[in-house]
Protein backbone atom coordinates (compact mmCIF):
# COMPACT_ATOMS: atom_id res chain seq x y z
CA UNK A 1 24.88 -10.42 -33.77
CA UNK A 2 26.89 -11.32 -36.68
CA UNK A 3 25.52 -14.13 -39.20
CA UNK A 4 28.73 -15.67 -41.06
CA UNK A 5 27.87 -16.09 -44.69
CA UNK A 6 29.06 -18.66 -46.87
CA UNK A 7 28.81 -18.63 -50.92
CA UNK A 8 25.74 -18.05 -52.12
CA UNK A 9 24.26 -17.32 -48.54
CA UNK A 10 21.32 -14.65 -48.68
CA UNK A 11 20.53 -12.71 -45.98
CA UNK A 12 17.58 -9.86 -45.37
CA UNK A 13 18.64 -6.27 -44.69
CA UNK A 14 15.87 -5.92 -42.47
CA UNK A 15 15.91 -4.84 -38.53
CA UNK A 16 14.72 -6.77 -35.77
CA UNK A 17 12.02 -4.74 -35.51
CA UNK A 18 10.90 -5.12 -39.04
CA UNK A 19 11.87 -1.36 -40.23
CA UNK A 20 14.31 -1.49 -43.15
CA UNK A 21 18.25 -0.41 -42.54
CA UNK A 22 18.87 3.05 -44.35
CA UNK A 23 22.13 2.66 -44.44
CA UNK A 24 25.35 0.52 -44.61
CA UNK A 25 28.88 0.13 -44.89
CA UNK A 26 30.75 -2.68 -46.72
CA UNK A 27 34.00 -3.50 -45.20
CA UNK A 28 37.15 -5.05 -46.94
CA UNK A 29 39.99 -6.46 -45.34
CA UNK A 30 43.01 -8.58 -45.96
CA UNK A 31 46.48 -9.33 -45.13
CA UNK A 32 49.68 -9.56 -47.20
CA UNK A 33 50.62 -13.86 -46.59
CA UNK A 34 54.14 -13.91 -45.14
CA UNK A 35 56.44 -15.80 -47.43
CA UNK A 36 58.72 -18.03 -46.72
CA UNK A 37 62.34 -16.96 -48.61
CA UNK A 38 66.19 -17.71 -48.23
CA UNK A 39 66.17 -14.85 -45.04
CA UNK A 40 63.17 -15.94 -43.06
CA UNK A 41 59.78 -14.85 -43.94
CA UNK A 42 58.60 -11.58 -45.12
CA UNK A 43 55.27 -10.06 -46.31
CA UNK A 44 54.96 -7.93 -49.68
CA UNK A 45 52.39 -5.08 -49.70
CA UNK A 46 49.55 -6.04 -51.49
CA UNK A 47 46.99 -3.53 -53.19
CA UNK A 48 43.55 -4.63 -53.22
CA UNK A 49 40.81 -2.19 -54.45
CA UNK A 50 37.15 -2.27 -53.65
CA UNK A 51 34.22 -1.25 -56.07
CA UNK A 52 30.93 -1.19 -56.22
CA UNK A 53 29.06 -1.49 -59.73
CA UNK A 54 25.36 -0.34 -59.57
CA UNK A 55 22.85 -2.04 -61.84
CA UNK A 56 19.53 -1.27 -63.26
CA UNK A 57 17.74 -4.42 -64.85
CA UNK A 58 20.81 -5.99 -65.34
CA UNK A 59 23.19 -2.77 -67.10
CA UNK A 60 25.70 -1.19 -65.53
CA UNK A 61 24.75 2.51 -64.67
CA UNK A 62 27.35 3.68 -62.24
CA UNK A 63 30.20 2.35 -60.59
CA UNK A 64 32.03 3.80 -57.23
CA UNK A 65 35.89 2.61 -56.79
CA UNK A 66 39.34 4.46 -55.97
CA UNK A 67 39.37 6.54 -59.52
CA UNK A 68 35.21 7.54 -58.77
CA UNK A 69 34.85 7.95 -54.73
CA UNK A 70 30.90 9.15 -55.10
CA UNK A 71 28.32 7.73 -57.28
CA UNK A 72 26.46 10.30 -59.47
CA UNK A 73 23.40 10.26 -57.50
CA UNK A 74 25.08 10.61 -54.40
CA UNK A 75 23.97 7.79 -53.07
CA UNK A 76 27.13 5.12 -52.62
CA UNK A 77 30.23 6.57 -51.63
CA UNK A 78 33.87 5.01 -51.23
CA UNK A 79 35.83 6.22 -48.53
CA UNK A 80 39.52 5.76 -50.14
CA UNK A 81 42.07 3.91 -51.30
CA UNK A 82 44.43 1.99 -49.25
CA UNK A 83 47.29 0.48 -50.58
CA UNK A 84 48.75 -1.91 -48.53
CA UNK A 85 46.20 -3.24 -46.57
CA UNK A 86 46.31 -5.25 -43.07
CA UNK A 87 46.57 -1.40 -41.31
CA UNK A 88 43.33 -2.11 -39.08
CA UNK A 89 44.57 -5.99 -38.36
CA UNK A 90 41.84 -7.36 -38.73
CA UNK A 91 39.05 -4.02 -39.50
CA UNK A 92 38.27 -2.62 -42.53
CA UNK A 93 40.97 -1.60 -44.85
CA UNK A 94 38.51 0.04 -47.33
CA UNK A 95 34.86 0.43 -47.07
CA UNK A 96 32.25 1.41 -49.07
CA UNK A 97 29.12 3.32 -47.87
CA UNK A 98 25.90 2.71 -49.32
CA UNK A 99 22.65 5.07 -48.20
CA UNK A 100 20.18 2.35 -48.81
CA UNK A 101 17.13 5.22 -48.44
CA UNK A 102 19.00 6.93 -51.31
CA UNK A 103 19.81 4.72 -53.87
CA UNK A 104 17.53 5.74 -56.70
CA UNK A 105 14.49 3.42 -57.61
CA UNK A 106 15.91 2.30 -60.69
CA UNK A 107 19.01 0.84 -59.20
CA UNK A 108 18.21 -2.96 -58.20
CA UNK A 109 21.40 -4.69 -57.77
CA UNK A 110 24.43 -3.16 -56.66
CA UNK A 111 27.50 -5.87 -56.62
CA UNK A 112 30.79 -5.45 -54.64
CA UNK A 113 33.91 -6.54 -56.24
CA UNK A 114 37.72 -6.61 -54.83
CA UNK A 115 40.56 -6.78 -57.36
CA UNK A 116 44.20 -6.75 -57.56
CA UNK A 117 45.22 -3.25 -59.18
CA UNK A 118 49.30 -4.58 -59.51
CA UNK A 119 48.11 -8.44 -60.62
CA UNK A 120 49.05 -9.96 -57.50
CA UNK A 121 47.08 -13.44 -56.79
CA UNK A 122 45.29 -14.09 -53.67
CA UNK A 123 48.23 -16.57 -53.15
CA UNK A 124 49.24 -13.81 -51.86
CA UNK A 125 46.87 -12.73 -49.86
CA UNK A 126 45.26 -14.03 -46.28
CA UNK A 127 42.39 -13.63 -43.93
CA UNK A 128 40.43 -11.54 -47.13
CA UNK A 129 37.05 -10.61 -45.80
CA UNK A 130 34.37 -8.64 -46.74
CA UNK A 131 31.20 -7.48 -44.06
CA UNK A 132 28.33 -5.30 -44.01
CA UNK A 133 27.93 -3.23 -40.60
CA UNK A 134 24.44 -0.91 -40.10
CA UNK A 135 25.90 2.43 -40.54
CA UNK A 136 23.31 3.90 -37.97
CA UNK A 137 25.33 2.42 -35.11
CA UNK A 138 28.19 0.55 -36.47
CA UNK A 139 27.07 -3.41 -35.35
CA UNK A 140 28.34 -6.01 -38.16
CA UNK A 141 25.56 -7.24 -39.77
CA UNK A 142 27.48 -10.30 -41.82
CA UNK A 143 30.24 -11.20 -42.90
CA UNK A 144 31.80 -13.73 -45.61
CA UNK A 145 35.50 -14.57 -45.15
CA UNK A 146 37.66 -15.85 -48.10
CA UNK A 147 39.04 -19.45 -47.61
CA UNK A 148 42.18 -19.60 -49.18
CA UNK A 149 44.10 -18.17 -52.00
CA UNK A 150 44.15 -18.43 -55.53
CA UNK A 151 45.79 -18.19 -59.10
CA UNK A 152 43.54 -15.32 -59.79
CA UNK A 153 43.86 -11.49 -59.28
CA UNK A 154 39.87 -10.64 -58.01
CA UNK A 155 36.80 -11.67 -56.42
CA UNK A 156 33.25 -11.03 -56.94
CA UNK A 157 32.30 -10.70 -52.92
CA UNK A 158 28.97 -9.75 -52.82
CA UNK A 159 25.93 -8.18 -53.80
CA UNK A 160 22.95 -6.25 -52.12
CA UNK A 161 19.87 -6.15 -54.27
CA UNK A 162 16.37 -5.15 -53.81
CA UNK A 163 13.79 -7.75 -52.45
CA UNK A 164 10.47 -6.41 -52.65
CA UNK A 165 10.35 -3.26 -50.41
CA UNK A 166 13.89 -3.83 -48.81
CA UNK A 167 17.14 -4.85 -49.46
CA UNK A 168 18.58 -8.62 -49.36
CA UNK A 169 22.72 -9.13 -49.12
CA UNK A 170 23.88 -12.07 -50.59
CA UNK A 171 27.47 -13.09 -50.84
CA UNK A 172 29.10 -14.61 -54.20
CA UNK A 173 32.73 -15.30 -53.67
CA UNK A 174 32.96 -16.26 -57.35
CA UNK A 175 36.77 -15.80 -58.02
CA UNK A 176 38.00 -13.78 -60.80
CA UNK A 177 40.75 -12.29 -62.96
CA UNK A 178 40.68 -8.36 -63.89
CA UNK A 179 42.51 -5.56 -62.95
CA UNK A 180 40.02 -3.57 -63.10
CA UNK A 181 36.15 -3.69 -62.31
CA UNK A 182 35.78 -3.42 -65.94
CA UNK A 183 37.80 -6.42 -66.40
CA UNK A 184 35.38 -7.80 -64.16
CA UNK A 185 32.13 -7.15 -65.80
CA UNK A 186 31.79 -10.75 -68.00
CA UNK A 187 32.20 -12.67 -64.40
CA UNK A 188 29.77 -10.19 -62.37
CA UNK A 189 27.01 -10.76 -65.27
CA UNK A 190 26.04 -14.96 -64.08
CA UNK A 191 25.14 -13.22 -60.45
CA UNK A 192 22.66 -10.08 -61.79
């Protein structure tokens, strides 16, 4: 069963039967908005890119995204860039899989970002989501859904961090403007 986050929503990573999830997948989706224009509407292709920026006591020590599929441990991996997304209508257009059992001690926070590569807002952009699913037999864990677009070019979704001997999610949905996830970094800082 699904819990449907909203901002700042935490949620523990742990299974019903109080063993710890080893490992999960975070799901992006979204939709070009149709536009209304002389001809009708139409819908532009929109490229939205997911990262993942891996922390240790605050610093940046790794980062996965479309340029840097694997992390250097091995640990979080990025299973490819789409370009256009709305191809799964409503699944996953790019996901990012994280091997909780993996992740190296050090790592405490590990934040999940989605930004617009070309600069196009999320005016432009509908039914954005992002959702983790246990890897070990697909079920959606959570899932926080964007309401509404924007003037800016990038989101700070979520983030999964390290509560005592598990793992907690909790989503942001702190908008954003950056290209990049670099271009990111002073907005993901308030949430570490």
């Amino acid at each position: 069963m699904s819990v449907n986050l909203s901002k700042g929503q935490a949620i523990s990573l742990e299974k019903k039967d109080g063993a710890s999830l080893s490992a999960v997948r975070m799901g992006l989706g979204w939709q070009a908005a149709k536009r209304r224009g002389l001809f009708g509407s139409r819908t532009r292709e929109i490229d939205l890119d997911a990262s993942a920026v891996l922390f240790a006591e605050k610093q940046p020590v790794d980062v996965v995204f479309f340029r840097h599929l694997v992390s250097d441990d091995g640990s979080v991996r990025h299973t490819g860039d789409n370009l256009v997304g709305g191809v799964g209508q409503g699944g996953d257009d790019e996901a990012i899989l994280v091997d909780l059992q993996r992740v190296p001690v050090h790592i405490d926070q590990i934040v999940f970002t989605v930004n617009s590569f070309t600069g196009q807002t999320f005016q432009e952009v509908q039914n954005a989501f992002c959702r983790l699913v246990d890897e070990t037999n697909g079920q959606e864990l959570a899932r926080y859904t964007l309401a509404g677009g924007g003037e800016y070019t990038a989101q700070i979704m979520a983030k999964v961090h390290r509560a005592g001997s598990g793992w907690t999610m909790t989503a942001i949905g702190t908008p954003a403007n950056g290209r990049t996830f670099q271009d990111l970094m002073p907005a993901i800082l308030p949430h570490l």
